[in-house]
Protein backbone atom coordinates (compact mmCIF):
# COMPACT_ATOMS: atom_id res chain seq x y z
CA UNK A 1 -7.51 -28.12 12.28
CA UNK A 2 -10.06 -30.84 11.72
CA UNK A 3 -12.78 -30.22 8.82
CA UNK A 4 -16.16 -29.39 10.18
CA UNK A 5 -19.12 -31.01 8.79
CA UNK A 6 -21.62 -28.83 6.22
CA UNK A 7 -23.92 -28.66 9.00
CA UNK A 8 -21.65 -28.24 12.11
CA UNK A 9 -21.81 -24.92 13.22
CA UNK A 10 -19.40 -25.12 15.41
CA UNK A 11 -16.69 -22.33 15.10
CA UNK A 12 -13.59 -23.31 13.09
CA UNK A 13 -11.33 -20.16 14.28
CA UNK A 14 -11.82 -17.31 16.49
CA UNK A 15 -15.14 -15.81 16.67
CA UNK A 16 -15.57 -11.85 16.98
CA UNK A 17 -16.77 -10.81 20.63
CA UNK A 18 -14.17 -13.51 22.53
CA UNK A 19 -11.07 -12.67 24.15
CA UNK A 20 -9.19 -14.70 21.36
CA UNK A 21 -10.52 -12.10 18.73
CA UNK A 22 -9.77 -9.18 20.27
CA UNK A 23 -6.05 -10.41 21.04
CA UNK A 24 -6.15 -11.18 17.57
CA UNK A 25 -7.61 -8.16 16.31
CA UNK A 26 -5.14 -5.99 18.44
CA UNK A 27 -2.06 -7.65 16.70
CA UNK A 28 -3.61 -7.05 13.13
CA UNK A 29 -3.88 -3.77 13.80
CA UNK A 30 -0.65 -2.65 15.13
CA UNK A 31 0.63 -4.84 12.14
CA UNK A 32 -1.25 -2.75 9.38
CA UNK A 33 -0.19 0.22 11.21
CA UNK A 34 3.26 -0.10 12.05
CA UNK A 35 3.91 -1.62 8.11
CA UNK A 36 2.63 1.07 6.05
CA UNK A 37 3.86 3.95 8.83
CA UNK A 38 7.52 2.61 8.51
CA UNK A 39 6.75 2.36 4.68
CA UNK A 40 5.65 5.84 4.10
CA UNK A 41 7.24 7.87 7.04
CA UNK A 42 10.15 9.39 4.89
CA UNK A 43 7.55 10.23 1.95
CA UNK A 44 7.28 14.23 3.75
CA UNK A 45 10.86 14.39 4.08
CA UNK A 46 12.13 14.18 0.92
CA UNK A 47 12.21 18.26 0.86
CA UNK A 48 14.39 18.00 4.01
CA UNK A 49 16.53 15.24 1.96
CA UNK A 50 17.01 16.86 -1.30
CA UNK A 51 18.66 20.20 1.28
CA UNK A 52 20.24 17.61 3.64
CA UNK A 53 22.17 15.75 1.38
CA UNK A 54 22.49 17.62 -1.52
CA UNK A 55 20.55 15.87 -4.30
CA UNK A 56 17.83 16.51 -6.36
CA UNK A 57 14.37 15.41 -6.09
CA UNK A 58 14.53 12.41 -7.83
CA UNK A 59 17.06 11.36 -5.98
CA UNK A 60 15.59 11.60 -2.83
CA UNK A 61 12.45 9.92 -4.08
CA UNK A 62 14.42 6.98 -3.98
CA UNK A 63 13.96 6.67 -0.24
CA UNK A 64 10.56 6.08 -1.27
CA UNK A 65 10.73 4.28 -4.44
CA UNK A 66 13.61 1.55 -3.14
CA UNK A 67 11.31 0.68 -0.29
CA UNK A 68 8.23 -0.02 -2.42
CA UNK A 69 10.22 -1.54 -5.02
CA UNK A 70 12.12 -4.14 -2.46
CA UNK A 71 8.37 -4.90 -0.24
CA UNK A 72 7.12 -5.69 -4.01
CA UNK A 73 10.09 -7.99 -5.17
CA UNK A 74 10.00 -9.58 -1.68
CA UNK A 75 6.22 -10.36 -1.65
CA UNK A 76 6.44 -13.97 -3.25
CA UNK A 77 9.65 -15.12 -1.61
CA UNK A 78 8.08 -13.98 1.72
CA UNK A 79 5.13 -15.74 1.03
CA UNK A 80 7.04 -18.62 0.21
CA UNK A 81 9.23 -18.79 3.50
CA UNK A 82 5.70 -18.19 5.42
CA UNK A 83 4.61 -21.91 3.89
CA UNK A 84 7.58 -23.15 5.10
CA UNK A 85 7.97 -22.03 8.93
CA UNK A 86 4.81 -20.21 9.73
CA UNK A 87 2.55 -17.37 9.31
CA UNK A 88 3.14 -15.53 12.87
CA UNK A 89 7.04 -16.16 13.03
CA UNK A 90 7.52 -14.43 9.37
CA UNK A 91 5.37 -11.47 10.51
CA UNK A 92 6.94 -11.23 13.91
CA UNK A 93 9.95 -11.04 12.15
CA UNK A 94 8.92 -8.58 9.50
CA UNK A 95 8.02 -6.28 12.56
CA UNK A 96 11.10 -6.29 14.41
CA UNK A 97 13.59 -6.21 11.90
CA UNK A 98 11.66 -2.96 9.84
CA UNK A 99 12.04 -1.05 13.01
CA UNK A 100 15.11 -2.27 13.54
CA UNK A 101 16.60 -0.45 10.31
CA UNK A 102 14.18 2.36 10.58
CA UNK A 103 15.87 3.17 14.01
CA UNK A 104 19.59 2.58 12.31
CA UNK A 105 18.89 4.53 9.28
CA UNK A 106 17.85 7.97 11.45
CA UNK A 107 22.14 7.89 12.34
CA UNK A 108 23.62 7.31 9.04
CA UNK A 109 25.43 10.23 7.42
CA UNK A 110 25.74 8.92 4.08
CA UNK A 111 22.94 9.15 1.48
CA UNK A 112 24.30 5.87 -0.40
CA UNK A 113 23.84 3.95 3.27
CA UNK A 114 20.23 5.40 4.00
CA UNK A 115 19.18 4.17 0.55
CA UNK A 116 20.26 0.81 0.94
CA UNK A 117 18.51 0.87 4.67
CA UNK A 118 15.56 1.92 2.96
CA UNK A 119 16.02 -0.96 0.36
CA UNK A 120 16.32 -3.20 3.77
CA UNK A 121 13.22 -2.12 4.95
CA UNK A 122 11.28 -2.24 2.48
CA UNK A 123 12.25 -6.36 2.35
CA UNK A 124 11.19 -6.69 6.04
CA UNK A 125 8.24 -5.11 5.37
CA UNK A 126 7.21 -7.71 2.84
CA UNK A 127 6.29 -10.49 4.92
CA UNK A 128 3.15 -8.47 6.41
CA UNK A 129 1.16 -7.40 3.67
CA UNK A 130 2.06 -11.00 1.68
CA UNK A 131 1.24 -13.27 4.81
CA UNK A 132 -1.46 -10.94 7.09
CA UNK A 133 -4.40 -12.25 4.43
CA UNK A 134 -3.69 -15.71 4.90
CA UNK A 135 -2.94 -15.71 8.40
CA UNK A 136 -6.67 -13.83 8.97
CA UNK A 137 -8.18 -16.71 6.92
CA UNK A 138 -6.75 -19.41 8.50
CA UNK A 139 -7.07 -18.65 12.53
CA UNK A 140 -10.54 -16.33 12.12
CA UNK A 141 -14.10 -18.40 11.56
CA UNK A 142 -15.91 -17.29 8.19
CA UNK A 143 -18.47 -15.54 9.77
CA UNK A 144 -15.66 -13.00 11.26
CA UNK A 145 -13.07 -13.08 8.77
CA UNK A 146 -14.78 -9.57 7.60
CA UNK A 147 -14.58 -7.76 10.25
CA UNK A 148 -10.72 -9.24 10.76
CA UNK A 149 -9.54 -8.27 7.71
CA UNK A 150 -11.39 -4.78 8.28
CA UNK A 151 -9.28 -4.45 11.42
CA UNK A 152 -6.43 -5.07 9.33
CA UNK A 153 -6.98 -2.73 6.92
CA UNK A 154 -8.09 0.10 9.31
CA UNK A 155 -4.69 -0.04 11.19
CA UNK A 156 -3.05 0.18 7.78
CA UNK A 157 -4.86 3.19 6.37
CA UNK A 158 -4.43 4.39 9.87
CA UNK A 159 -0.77 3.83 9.99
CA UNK A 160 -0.07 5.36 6.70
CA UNK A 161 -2.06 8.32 8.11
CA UNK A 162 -0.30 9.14 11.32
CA UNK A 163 3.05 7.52 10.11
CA UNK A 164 3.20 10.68 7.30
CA UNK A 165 1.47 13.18 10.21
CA UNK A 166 3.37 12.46 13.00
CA UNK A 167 6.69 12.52 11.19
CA UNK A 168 6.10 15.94 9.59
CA UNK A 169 5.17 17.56 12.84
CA UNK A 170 8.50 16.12 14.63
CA UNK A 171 11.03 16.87 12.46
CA UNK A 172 9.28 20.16 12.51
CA UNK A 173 10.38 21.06 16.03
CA UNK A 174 13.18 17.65 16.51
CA UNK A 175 14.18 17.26 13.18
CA UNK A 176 14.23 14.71 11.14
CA UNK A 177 16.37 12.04 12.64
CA UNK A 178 14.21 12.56 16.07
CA UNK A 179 10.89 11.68 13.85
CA UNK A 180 12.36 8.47 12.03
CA UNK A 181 13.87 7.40 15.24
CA UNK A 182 10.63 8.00 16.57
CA UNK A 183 8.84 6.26 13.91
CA UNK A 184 11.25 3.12 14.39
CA UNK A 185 10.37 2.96 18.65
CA UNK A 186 6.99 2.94 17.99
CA UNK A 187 7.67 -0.23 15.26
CA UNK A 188 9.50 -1.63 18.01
CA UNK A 189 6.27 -1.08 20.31
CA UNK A 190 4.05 -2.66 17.95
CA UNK A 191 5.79 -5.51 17.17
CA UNK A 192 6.10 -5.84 21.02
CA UNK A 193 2.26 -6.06 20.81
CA UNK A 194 1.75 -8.21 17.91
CA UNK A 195 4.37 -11.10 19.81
CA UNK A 196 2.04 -11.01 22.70
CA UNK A 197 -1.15 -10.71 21.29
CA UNK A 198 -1.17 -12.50 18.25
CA UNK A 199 -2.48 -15.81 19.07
CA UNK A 200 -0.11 -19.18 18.15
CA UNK A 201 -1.55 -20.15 14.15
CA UNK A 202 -3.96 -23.13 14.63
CA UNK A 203 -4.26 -23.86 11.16
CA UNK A 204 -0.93 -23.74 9.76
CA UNK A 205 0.56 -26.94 8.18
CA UNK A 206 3.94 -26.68 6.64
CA UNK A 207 3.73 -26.52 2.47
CA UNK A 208 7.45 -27.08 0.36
CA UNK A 209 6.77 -25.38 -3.11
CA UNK A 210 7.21 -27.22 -6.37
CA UNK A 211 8.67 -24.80 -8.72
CA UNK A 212 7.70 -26.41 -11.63
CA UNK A 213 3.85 -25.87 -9.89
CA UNK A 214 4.12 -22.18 -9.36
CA UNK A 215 5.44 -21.42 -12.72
CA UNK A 216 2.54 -23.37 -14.21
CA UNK A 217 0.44 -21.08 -11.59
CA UNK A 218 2.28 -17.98 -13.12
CA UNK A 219 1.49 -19.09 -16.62
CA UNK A 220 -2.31 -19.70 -15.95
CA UNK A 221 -2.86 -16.31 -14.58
CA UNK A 222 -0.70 -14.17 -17.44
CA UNK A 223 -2.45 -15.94 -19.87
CA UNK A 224 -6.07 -15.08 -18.54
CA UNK A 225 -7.57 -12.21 -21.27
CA UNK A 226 -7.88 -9.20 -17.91
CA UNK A 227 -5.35 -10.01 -14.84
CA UNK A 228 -2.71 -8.88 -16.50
CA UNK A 229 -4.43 -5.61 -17.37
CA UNK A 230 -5.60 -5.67 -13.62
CA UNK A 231 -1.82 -5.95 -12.83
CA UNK A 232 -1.38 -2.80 -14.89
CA UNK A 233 -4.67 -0.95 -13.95
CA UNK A 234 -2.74 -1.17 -10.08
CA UNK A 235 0.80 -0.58 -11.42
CA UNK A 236 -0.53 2.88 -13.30
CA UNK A 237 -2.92 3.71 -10.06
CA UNK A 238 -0.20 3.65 -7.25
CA UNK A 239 2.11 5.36 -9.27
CA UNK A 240 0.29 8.21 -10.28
CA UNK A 241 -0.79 8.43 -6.48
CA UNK A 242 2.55 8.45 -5.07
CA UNK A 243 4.22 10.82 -7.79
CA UNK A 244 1.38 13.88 -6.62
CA UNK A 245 2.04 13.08 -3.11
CA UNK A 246 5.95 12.54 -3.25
CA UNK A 247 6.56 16.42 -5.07
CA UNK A 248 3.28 17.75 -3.86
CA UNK A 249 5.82 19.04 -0.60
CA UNK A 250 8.12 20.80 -3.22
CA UNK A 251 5.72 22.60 -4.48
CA UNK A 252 3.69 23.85 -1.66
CA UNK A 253 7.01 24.60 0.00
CA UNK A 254 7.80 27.30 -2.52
CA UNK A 255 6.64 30.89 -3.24
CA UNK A 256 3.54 31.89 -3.73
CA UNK A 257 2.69 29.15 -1.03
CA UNK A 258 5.50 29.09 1.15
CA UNK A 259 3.96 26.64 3.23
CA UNK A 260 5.66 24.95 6.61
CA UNK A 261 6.20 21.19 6.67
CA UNK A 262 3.94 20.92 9.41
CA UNK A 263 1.35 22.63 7.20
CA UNK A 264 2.12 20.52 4.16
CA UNK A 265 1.82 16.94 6.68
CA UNK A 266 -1.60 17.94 7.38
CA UNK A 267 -2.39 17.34 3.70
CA UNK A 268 -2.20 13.81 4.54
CA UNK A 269 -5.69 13.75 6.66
CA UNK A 270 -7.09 13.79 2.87
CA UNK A 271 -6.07 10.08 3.45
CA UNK A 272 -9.54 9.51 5.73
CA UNK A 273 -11.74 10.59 2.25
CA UNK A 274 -9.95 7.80 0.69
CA UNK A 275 -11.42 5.23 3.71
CA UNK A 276 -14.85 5.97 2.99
CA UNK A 277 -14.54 6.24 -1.04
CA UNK A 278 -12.98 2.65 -0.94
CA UNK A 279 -16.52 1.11 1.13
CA UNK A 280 -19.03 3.37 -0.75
CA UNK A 281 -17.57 2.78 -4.24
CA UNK A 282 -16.53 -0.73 -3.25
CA UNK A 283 -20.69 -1.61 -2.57
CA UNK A 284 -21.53 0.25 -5.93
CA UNK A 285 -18.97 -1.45 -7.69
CA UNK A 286 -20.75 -4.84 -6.16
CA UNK A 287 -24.08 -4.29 -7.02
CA UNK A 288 -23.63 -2.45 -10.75
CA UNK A 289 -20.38 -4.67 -11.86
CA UNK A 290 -16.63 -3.56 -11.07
CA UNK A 291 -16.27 -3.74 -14.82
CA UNK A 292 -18.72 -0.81 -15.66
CA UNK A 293 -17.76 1.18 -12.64
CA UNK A 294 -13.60 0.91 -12.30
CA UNK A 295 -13.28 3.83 -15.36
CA UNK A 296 -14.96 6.42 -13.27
CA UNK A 297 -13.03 6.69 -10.05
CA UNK A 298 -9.98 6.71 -12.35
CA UNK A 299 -11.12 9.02 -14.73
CA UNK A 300 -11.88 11.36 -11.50
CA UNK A 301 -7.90 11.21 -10.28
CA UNK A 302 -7.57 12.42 -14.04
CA UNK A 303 -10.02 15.26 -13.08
CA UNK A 304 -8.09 16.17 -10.15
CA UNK A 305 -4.68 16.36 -11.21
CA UNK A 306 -5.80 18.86 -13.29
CA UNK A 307 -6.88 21.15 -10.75
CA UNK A 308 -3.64 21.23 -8.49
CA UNK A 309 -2.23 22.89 -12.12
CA UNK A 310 -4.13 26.04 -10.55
CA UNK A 311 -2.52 28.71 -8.45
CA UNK A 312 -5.39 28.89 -5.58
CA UNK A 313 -4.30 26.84 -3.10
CA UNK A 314 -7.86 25.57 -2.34
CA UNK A 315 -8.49 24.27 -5.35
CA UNK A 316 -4.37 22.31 -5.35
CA UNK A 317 -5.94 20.66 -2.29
CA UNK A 318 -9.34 20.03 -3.64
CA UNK A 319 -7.79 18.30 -6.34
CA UNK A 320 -5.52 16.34 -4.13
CA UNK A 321 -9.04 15.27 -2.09
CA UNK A 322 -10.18 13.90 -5.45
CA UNK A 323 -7.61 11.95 -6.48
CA UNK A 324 -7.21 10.08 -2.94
CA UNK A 325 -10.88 9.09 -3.10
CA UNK A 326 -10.21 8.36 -6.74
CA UNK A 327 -7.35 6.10 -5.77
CA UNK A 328 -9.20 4.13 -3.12
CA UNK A 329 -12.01 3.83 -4.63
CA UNK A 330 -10.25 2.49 -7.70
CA UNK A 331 -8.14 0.56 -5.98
CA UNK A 332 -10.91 -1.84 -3.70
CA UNK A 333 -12.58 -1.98 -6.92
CA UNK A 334 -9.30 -3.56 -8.91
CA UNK A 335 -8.01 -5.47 -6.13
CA UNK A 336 -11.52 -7.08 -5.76
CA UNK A 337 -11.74 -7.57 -9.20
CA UNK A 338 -8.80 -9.97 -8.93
CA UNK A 339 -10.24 -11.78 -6.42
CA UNK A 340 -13.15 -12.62 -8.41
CA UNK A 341 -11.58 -13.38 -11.83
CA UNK A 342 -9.38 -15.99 -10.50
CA UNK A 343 -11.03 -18.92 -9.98
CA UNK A 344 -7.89 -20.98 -9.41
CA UNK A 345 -4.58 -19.65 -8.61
CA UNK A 346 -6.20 -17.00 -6.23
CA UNK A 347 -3.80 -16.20 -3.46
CA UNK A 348 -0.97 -15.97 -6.04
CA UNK A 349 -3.32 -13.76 -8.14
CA UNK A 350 -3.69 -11.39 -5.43
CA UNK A 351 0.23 -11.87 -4.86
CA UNK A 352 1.24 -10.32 -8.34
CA UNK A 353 -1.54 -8.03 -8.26
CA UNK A 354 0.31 -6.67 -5.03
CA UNK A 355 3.62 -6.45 -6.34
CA UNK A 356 2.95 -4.87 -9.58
CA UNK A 357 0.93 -2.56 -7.42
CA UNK A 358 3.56 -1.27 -5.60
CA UNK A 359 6.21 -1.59 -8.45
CA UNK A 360 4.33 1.13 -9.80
CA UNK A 361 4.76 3.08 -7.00
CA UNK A 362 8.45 2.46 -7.25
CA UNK A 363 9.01 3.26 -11.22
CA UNK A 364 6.75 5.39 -11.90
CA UNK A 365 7.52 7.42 -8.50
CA UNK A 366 11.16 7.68 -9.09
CA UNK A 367 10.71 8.75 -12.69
CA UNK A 368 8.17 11.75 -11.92
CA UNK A 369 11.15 13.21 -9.99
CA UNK A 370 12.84 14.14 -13.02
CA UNK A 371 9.72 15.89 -14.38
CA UNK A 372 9.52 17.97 -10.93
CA UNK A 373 13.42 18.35 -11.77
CA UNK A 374 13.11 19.84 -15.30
CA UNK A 375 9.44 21.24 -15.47
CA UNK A 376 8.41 21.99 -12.08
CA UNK A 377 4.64 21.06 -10.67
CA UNK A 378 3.81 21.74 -14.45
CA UNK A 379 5.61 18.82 -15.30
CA UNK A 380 4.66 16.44 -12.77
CA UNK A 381 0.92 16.89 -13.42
CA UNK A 382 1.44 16.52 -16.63
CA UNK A 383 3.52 13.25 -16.05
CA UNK A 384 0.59 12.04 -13.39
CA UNK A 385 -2.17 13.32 -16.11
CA UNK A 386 -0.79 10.88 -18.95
CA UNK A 387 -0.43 8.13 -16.49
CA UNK A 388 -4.35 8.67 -15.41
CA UNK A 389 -5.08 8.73 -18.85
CA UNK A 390 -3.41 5.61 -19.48
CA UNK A 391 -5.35 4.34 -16.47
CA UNK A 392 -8.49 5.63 -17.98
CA UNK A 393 -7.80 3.17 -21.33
CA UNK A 394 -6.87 0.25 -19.15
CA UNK A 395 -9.96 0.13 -17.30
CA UNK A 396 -12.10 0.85 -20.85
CA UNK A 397 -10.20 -2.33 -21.92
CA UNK A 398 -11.67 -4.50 -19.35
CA UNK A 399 -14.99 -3.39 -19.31
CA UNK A 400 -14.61 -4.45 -23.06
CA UNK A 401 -13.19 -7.47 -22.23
CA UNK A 402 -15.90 -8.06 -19.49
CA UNK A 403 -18.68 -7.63 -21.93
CA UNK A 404 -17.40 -9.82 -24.45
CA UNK A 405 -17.34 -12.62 -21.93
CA UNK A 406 -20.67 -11.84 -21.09
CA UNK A 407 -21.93 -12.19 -24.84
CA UNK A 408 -20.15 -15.62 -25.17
């Protein structure tokens, strides 16, 4: 696409309002939402696991913890197969082939195959989140690439939503092989809709990687004095998220609760507090400075995890409320943090902050299954606790790194 003047103001991309941007817009939904409701749909069912197949809870937490794990791995290589044959063709792909093995893994018997389907998907899945941000920036003008990646983002939090919801309530009354296959058709519908839709990339030009390059990259950005904290601010943030919400179903399940999965799904609308935390804390954090702000969100999922230690069930999911609006809130404030400290380097900035993002959904996910194992919900919230904690110092860290810049 041809370089527009500084004072052309013609659009370079597809404007919001034409038909272009809504086909566009269409596809970026139903790719946020089918990615992260394939990614998350077995997250309530790891109750109906552990009795299914006879394992513990940390074992079923794997069908959690291998997908996260394999979409975080896969981010860079996906990226890097996107420079070579195209944005849209790695995210069509992505689409397809996730709901392919969702759909196979709602048939398989053994829990050793359904891991290593879960494993698969979580690879497919990879070539969304790592390409959808470039592919937005180079087909949308800049004066709608806001409201594009909004789009984006809203089908995501959206899909992560219903994905959890709508999977709880169907293996409720189908069981659970019903709901994933379920889960996989609609995949299969939404990719359907993102091949149409999705309009052919514009901008792309074909890039071959130097290797010698991107580890130079790499170096640059682990040697900066806060991105690697920012790595590990996200890496501590996911994980303590995931570990409440992954166990949260065994305990809620069990006496003096004895709640029905249905019932414990619907936990999962606490998601839409974490939509408006991330804008409202996300403009504070822009006008006051992400580096004074980030401690308090975090130090709030701290608060909260301590009140699902109580017995009353309103105040479990009051505490559950704060730490998703914690998380979010944290979360846009981190992730745009990123953004901003790397002046070179960025979309391979944003890259690692991704995977070690999910990675800590992954590690720290599968390892609070053998607190729930040995302690109960006593030991989980204590695990989650000393990982908010932990949080809590990280963030103190860079605001003390941020002021010292400032004074140089």
């Amino acid at each position: 696409m041809p370089a527009r003047a500084a004072n052309d103001d013609t659009p370079n991309g597809f404007v919001r309002g034409t038909k272009d941007y809504r086909r566009l817009a269409a596809a970026l939904l139903m790719a946020g939402f089918s990615t992260f409701a394939l990614l998350y749909a077995v997250q309530p069912l790891l109750t109906i696991f552990s009795r299914s197949f006879a394992i513990s809870a940390a074992n079923a937490s794997l069908a959690v913890s291998l997908s996260t794990g394999a979409m975080a791995l896969s981010f860079i290589p996906a990226g890097i197969l996107s420079d070579r044959i195209g944005l849209r063709p790695v995210m069509i792909g992505s689409l397809f082939a996730s709901s392919i093995f969702t759909i196979a893994s709602c048939i398989v018997t053994d829990w050793t195959a359904q891991l290593v389907l879960r494993t698969l998907i979580g690879v497919a899945l990879a070539g969304v989140p790592s390409v959808a941000m470039a592919y937005i920036a180079e087909e949308v003008d800049h004066g709608s690439l806001g409201s594009a990646m909004g789009v984006y983002i809203a089908g995501s939090a959206i899909g992560g939503m219903a994905g959890r919801i709508g999977v709880t309530w169907l293996s409720e009354f189908l069981g659970w092989q019903a709901a994933i296959a379920a889960a996989g058709l609609i995949g299969v519908c939404a990719g359907t809709i993102f091949l149409f839709s999705a309009p052919q990339s514009r901008g792309f030009s074909t890039t071959h990687h130097n290797l010698s390059s991107l580890a130079a990259a790499t170096r640059r950005l682990f040697a900066d004095r806060a991105l690697p904290w920012l790595y590990l601010e996200g890496c501590l943030l996911l994980g303590t998220f995931v570990t409440i919400f992954n166990y949260l179903g065994f305990h809620l399940e069990q006496p003096p609760y004895s709640l029905s999965r249905a019932a414990i799904g619907s936990i999962f609308f606490l998601y839409i507090i974490g939509s408006y935390s991330s804008a409202w804390f996300g403009g504070l954090a822009s006008r006051y400075g992400r580096d004074r702000l980030l401690w308090m969100p975090v130090a709030a999922m701290a608060v909260g995890i301590s009140l699902t230690e109580a017995r009353d069930l309103a105040l479990i999911i009051l505490g559950v409320g704060i730490v998703t609006g914690g998380l979010f809130a944290a979360h846009s404030t981190a992730s745009g943090w990123v953004g901003e400290r790397a002046t070179r380097d960025r979309a391979l900035a944003a890259a690692f902050y991704l995977q070690f993002y999910y990675m800590g959904s992954s590690l720290f996910g599968a390892v609070g299954g053998l607190a729930w194992d040995a302690f109960g919900w006593t030991g989980v919230a204590s695990y989650c606790l000393a990982l908010a904690i932990a949080a809590v110092a990280v963030a103190l860290r860079l605001r003390a790194i941020a002021a010292s810049r400032r004074n140089e």
